[in-house]
N, C-alpha and C. Protein backbone atom coordinates (compact mmCIF):
# COMPACT_ATOMS: atom_id res chain seq x y z
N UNK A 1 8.87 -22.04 -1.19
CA UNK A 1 8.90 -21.18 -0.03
C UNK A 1 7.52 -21.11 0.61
N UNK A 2 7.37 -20.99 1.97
CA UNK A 2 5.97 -20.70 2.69
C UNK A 2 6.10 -19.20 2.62
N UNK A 3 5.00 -19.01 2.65
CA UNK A 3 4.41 -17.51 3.13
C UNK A 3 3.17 -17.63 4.29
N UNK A 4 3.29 -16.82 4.91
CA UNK A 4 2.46 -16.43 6.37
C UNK A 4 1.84 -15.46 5.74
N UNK A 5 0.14 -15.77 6.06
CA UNK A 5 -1.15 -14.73 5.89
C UNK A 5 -1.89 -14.73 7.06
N UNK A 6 -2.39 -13.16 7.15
CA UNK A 6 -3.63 -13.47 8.37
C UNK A 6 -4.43 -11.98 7.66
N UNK A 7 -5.18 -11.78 8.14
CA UNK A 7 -6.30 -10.77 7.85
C UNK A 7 -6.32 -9.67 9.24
N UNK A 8 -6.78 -8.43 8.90
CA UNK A 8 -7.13 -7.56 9.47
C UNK A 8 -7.87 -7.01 9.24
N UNK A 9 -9.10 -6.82 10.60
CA UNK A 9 -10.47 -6.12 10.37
C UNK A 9 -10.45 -4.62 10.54
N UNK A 10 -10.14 -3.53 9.58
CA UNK A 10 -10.25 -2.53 9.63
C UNK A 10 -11.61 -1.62 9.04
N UNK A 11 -11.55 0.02 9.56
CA UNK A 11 -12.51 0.67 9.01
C UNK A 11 -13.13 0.68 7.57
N UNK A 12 -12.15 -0.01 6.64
CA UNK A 12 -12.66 -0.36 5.40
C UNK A 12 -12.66 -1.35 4.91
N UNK A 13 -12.80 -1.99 6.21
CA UNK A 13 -12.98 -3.73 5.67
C UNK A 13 -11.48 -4.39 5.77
N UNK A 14 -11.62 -5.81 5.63
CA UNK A 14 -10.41 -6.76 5.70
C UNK A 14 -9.46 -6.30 5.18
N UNK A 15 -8.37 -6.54 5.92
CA UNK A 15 -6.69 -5.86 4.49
C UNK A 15 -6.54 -7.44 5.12
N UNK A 16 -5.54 -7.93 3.88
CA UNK A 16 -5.34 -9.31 4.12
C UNK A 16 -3.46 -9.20 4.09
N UNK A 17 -2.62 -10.01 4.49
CA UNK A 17 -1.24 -9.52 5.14
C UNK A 17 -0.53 -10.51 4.29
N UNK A 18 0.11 -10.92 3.64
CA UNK A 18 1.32 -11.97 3.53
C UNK A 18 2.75 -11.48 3.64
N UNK A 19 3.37 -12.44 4.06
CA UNK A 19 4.82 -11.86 4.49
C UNK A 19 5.81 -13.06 4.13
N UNK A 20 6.70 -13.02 4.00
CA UNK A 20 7.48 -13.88 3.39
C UNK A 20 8.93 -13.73 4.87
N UNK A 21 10.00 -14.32 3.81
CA UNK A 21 10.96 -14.17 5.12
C UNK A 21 12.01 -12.87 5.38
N UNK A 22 11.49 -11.76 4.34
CA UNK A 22 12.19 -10.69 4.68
C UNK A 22 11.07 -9.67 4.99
N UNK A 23 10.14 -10.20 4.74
CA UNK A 23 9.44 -8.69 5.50
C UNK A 23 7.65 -8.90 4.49
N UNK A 24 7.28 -7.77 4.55
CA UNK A 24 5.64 -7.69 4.01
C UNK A 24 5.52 -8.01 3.15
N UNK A 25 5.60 -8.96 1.88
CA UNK A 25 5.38 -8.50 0.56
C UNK A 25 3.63 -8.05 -0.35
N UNK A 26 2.75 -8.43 0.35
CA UNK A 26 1.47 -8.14 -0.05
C UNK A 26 0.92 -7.27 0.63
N UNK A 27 -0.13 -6.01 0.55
CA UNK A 27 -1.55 -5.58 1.29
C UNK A 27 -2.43 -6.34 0.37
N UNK A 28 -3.43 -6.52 0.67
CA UNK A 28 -4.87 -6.40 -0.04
C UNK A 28 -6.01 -5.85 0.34
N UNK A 29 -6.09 -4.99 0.04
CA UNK A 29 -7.88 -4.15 0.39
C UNK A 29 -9.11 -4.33 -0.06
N UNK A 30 -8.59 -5.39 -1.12
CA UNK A 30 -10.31 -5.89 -1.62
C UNK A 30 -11.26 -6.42 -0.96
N UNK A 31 -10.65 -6.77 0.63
CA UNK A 31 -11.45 -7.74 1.33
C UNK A 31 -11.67 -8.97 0.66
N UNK A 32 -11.57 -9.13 -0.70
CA UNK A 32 -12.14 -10.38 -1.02
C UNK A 32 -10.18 -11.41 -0.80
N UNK A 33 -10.55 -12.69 -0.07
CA UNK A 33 -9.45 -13.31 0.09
C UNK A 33 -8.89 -13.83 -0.77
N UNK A 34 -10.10 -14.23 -1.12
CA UNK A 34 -9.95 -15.23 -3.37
C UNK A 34 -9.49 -14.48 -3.93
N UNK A 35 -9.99 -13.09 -4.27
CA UNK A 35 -9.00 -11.77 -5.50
C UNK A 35 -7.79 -12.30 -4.80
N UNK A 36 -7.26 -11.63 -3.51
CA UNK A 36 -5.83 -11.51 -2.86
C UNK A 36 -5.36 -13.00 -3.53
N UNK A 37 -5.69 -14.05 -3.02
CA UNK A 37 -4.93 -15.00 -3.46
C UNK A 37 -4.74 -15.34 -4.72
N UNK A 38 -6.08 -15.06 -5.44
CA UNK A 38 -5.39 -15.33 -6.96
C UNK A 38 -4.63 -14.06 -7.42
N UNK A 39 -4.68 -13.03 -7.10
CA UNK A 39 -3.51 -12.16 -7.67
C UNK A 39 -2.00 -12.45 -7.17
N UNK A 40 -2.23 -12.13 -5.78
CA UNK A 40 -0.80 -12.55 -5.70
C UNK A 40 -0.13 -13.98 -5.28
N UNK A 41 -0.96 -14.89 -5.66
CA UNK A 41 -0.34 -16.17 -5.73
C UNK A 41 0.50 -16.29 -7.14
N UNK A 42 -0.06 -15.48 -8.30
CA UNK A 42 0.85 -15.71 -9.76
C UNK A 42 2.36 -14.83 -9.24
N UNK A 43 2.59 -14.17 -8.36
CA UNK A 43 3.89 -14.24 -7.75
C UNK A 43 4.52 -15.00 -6.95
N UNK A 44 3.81 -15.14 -6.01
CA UNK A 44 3.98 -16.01 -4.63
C UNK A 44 3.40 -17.18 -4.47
N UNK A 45 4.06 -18.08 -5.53
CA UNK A 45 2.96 -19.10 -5.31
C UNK A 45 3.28 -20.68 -4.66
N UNK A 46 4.19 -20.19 -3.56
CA UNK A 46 4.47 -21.39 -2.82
C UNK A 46 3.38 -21.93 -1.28
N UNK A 47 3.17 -22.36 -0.60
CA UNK A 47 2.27 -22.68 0.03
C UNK A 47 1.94 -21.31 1.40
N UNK A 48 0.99 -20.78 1.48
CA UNK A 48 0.64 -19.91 2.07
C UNK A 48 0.04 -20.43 3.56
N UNK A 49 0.47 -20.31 4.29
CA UNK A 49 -0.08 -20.69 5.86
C UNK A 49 -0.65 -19.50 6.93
N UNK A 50 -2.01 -19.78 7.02
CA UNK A 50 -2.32 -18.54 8.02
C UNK A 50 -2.15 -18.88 9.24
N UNK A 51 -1.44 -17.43 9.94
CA UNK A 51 -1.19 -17.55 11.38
C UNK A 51 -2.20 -16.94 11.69
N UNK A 52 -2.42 -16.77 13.46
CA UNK A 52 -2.48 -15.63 14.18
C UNK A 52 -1.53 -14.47 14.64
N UNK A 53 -1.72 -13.57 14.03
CA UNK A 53 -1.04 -12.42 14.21
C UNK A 53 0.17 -12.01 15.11
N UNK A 54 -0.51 -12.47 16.50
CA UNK A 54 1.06 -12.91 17.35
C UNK A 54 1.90 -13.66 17.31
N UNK A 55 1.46 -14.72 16.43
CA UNK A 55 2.63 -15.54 16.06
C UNK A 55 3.59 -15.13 15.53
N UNK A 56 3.86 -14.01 15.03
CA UNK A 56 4.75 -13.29 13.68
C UNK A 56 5.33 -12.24 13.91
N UNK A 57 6.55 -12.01 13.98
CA UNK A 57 6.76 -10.42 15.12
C UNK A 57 6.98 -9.30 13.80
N UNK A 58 6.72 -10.31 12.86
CA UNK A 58 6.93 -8.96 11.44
C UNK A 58 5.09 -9.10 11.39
N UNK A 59 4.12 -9.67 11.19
CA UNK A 59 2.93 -9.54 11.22
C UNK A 59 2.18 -8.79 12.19
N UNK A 60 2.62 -8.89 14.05
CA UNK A 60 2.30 -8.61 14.67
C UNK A 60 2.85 -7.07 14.54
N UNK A 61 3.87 -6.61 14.32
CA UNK A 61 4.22 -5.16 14.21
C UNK A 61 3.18 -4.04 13.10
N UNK A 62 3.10 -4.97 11.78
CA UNK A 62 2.08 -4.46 10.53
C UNK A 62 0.74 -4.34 11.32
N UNK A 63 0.24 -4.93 12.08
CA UNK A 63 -1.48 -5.27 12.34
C UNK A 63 -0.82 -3.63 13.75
N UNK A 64 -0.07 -3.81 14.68
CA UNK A 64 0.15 -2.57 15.54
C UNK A 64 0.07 -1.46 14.98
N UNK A 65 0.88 -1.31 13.36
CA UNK A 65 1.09 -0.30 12.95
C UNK A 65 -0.32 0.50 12.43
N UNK A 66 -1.12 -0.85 12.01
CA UNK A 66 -2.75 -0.25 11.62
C UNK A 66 -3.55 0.27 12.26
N UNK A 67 -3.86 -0.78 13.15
CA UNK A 67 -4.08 -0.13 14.81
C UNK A 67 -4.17 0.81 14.66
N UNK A 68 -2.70 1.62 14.86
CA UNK A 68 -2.11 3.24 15.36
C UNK A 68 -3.06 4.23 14.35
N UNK A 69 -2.73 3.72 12.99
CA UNK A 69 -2.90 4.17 11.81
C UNK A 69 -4.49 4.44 11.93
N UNK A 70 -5.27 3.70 11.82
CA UNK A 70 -7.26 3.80 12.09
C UNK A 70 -7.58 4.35 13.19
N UNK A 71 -7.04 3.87 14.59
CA UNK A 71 -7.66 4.32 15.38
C UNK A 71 -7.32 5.74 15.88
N UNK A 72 -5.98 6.16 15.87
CA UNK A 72 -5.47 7.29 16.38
C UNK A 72 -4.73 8.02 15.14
N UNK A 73 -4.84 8.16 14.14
CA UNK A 73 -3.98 8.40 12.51
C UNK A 73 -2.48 9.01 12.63
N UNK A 74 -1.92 8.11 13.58
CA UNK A 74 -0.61 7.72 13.66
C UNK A 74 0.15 7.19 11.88
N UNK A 75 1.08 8.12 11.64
CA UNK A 75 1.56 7.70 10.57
C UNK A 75 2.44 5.97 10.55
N UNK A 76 2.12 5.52 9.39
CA UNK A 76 3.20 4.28 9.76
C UNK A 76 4.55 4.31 9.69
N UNK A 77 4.74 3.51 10.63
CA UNK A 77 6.50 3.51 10.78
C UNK A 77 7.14 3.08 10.19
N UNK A 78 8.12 3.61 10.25
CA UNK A 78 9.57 3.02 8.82
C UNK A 78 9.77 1.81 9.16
N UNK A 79 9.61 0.98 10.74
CA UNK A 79 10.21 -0.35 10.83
C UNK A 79 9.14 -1.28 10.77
N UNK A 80 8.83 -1.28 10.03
CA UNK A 80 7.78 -2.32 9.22
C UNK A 80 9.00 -2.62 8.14
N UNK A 81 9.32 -4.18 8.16
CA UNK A 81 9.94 -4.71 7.01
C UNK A 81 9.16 -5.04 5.72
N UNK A 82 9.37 -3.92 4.49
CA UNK A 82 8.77 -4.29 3.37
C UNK A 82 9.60 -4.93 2.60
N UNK A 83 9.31 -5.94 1.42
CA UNK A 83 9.69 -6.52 0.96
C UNK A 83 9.23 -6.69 -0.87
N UNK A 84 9.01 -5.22 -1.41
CA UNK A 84 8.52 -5.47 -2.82
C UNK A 84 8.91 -5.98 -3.52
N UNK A 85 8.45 -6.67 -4.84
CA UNK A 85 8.95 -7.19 -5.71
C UNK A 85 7.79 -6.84 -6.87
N UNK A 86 9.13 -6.20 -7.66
CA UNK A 86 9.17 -5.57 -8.82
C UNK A 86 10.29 -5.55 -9.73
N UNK A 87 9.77 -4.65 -11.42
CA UNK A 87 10.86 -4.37 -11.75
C UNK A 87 11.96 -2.99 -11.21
N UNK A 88 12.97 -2.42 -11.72
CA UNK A 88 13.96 -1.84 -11.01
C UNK A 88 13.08 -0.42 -11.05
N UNK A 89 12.73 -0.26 -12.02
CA UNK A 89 11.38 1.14 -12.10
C UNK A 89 10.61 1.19 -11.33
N UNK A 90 9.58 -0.03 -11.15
CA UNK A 90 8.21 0.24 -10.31
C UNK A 90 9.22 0.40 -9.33
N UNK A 91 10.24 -0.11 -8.52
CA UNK A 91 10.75 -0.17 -6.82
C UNK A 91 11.45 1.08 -6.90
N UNK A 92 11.66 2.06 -7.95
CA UNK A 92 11.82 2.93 -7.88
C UNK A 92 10.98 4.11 -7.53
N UNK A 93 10.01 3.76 -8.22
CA UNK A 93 8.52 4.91 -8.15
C UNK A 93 8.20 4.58 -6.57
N UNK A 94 7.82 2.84 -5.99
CA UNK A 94 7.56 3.07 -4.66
C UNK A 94 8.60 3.12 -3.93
N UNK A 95 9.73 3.59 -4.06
CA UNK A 95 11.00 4.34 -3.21
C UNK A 95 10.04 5.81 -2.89
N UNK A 96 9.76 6.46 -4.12
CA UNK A 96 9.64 8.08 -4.03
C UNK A 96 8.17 7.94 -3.40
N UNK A 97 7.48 7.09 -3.24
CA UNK A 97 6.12 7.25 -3.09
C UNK A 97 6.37 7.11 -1.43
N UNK A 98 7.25 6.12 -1.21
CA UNK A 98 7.30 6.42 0.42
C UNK A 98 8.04 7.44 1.27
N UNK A 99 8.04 8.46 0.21
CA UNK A 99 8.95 9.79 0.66
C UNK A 99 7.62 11.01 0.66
N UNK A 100 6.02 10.62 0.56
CA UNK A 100 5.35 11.22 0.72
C UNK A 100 5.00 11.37 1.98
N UNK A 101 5.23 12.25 2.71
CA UNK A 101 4.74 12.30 4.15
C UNK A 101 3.27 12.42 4.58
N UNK A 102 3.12 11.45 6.01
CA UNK A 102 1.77 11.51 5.95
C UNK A 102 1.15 13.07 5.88
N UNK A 103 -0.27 12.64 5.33
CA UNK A 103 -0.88 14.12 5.55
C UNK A 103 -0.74 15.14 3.95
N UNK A 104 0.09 14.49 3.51
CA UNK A 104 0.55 15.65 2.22
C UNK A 104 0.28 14.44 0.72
N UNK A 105 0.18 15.06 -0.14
CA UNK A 105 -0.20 14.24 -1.42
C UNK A 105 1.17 14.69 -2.21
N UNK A 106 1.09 13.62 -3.30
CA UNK A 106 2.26 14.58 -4.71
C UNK A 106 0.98 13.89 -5.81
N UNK A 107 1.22 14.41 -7.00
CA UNK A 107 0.49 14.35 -8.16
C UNK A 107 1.58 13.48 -9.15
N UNK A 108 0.80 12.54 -9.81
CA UNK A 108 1.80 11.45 -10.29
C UNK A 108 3.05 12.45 -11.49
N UNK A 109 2.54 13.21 -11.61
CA UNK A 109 3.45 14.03 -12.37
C UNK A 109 4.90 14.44 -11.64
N UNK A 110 4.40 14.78 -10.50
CA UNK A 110 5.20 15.30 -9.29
C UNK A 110 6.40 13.70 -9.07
N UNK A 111 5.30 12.76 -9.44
CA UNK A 111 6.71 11.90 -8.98
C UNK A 111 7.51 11.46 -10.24
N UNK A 112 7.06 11.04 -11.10
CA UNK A 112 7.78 11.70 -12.52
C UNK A 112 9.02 12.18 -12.08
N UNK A 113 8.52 13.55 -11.90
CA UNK A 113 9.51 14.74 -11.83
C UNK A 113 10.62 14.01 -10.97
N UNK A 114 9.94 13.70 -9.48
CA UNK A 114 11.34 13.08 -8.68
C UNK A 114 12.20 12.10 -8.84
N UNK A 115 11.95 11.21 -9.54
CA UNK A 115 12.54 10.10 -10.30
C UNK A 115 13.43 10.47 -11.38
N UNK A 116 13.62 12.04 -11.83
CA UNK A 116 13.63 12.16 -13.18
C UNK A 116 13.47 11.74 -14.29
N UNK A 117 12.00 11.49 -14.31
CA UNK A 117 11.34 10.99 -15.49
C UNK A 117 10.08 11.83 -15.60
N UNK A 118 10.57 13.20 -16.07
CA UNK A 118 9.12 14.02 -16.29
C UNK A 118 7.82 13.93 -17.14
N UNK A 119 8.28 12.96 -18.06
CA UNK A 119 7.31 12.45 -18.79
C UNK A 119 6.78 11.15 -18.82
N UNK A 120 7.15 10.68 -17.64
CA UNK A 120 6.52 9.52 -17.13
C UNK A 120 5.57 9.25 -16.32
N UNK A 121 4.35 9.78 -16.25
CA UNK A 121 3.09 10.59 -15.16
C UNK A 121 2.75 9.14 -15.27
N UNK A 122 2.25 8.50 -16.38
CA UNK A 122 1.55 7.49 -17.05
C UNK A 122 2.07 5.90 -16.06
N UNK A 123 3.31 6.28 -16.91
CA UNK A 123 3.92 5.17 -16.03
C UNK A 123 3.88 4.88 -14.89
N UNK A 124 4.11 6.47 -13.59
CA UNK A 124 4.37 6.31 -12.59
C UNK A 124 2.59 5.56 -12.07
N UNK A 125 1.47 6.19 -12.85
CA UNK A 125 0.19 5.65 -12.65
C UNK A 125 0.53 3.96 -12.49
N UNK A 126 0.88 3.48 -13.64
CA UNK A 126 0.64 1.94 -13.53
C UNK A 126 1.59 1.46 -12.41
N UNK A 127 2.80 2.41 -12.18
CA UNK A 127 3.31 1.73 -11.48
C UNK A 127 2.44 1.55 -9.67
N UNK A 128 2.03 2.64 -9.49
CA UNK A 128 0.80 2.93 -8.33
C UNK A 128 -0.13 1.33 -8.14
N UNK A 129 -1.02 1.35 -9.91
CA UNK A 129 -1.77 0.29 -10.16
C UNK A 129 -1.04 -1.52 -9.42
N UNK A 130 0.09 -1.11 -9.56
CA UNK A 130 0.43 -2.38 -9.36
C UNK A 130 1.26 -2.54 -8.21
N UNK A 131 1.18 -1.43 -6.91
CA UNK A 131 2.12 -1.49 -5.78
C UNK A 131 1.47 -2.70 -4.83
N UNK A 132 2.55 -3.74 -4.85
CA UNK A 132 1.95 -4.56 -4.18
C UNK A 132 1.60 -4.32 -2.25
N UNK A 133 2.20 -3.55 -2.09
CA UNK A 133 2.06 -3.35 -0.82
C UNK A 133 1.58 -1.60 -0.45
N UNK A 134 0.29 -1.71 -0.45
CA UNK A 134 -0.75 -0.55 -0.70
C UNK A 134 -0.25 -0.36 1.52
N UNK A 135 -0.71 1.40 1.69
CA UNK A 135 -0.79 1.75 3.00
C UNK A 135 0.35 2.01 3.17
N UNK A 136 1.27 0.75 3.13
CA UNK A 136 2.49 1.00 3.56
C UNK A 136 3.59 1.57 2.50
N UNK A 137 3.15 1.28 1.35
CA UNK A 137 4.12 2.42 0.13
C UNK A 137 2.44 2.51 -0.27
N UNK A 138 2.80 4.33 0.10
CA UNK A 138 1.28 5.10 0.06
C UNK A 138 0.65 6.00 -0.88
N UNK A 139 0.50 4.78 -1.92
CA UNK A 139 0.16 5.44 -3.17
C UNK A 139 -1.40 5.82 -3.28
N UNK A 140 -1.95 5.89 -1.93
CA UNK A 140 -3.17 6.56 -1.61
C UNK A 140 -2.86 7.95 -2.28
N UNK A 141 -1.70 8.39 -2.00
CA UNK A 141 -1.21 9.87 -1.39
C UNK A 141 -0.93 10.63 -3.03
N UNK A 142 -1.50 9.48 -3.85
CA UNK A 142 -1.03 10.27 -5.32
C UNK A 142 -2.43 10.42 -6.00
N UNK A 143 -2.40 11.58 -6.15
CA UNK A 143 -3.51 12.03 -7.20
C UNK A 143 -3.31 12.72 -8.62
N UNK A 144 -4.28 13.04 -9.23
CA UNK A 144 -3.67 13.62 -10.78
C UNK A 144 -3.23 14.70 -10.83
N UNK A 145 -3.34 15.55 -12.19
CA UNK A 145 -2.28 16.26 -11.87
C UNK A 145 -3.50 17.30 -12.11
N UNK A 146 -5.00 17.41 -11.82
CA UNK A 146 -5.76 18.27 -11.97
C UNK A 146 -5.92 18.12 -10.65
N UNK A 147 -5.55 17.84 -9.54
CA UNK A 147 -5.79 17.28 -8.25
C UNK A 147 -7.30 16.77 -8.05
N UNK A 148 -7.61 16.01 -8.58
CA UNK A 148 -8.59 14.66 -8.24
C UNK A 148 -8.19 12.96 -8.10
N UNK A 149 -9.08 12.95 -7.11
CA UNK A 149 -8.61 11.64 -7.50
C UNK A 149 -8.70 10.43 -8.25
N UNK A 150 -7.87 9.82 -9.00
CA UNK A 150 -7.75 9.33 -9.68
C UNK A 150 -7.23 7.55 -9.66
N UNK A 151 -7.65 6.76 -9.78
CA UNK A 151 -7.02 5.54 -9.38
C UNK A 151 -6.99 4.89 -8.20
N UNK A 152 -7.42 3.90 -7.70
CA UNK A 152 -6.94 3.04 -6.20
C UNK A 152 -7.09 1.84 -6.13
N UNK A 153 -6.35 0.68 -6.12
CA UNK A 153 -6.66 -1.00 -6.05
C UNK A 153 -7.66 -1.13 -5.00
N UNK A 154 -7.93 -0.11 -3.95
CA UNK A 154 -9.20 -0.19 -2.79
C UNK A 154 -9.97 0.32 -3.36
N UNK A 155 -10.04 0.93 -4.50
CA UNK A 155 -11.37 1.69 -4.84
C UNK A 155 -11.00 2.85 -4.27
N UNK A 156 -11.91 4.07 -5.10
CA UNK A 156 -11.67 5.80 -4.97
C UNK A 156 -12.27 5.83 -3.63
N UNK A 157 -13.39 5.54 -2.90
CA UNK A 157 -14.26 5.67 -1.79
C UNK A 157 -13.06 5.63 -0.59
N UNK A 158 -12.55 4.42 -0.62
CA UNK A 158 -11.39 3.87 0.00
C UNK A 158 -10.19 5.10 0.12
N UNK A 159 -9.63 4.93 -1.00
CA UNK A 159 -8.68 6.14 -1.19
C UNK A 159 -9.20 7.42 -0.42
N UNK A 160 -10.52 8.06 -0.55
CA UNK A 160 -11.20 9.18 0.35
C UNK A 160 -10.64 9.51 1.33
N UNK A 161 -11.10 7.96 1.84
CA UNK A 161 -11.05 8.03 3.61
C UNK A 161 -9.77 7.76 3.65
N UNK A 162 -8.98 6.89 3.48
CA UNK A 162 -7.39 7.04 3.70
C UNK A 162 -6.88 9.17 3.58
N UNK A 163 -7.19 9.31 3.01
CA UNK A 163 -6.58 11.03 2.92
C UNK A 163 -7.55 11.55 3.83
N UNK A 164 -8.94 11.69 4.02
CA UNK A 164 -9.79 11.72 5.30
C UNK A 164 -8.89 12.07 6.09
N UNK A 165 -8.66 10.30 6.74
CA UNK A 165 -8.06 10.07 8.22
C UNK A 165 -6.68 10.49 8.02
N UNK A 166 -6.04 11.44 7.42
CA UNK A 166 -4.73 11.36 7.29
C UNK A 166 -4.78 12.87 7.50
N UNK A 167 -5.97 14.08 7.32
CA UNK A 167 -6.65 14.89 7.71
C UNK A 167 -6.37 15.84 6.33
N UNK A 168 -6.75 15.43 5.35
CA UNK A 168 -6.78 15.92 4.00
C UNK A 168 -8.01 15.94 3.73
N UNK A 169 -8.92 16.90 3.09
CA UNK A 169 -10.30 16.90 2.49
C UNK A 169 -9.85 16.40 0.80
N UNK A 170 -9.92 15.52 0.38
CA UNK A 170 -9.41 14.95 -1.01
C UNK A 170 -10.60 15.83 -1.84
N UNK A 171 -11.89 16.70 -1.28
CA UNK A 171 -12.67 17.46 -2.36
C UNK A 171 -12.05 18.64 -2.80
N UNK A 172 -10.91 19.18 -2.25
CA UNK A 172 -9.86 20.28 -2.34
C UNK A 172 -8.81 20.21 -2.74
N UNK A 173 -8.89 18.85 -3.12
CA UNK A 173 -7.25 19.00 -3.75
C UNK A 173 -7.27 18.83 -5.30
């Protein structure tokens, strides 16, 4: 299978995009292109082709939606086609994680709880650790259950400013 990549220059640096033929399946916030590709090439590892952004009306919608998102902190929209791949758990945890509305946090305990799996805080963590599609299932929005923050594939700094611009002081929660 091909996959379509392009990059986006945002306030915290490059997010890098791949999309397949149903919709988003990668973010990357490391900026670094090499991490992105060697991580998620051990999933996706059929030939990757970068477009330009307008070429792609599922790419071109994700890069609009960021746009909205950085410049004016427009929440993102539901019609962004995501496309995770996981097991039936993790796509469960980022089901409930995209039921966090912008602006508001839950504590990984909290999603536990919604999943009914109250003693699964831990889990729901790794499952966070490993959401392949960061921003758009917004596991920015989860912190511990002492409300700090805890965890981010962008790094905590990163995570900040995502709750920042989302108009959360993350030193208060």
């Amino acid at each position: 299978m091909d996959y379509l990549y392009t990059a986006y220059d945002s306030p915290i640096g490059p997010i890098h995009l791949l999309k397949g033929d149903k919709g988003l399946l990668a973010v990357g916030l490391s900026g670094d292109f090499n991490n992105f590709r060697a991580r998620e090439g051990k999933i996706f590892s059929g030939a990757w082709k970068q477009v330009a952004t307008d070429n792609d009306p599922i790419l071109k919608r994700t890069v609009d939606a960021l746009t909205a998102y950085f410049d004016e902190g427009v929440p993102f929209p539901g019609d962004v086609p995501l496309d995770p791949h996981g097991t039936a758990f993790q796509l469960k945890i980022w089901k409930a994680l995209c039921r966090i509305p912008h602006g508001e946090t839950r504590s990984y305990g909290q999603i536990a709880k919604a999943i009914g799996k109250p003693k699964a805080a831990r889990a729901v963590g790794r499952a966070c650790a490993t959401n392949p599609i960061s921003l758009f299932i917004p596991c920015h929005r989860v912190i511990g259950g002492d409300g700090g923050l805890h965890g981010f594939g962008g790094g905590l700094d990163v995570k900040d400013q995502l709750l920042t611009l989302e108009g959360l002081d993350s030193r208060k929660q």
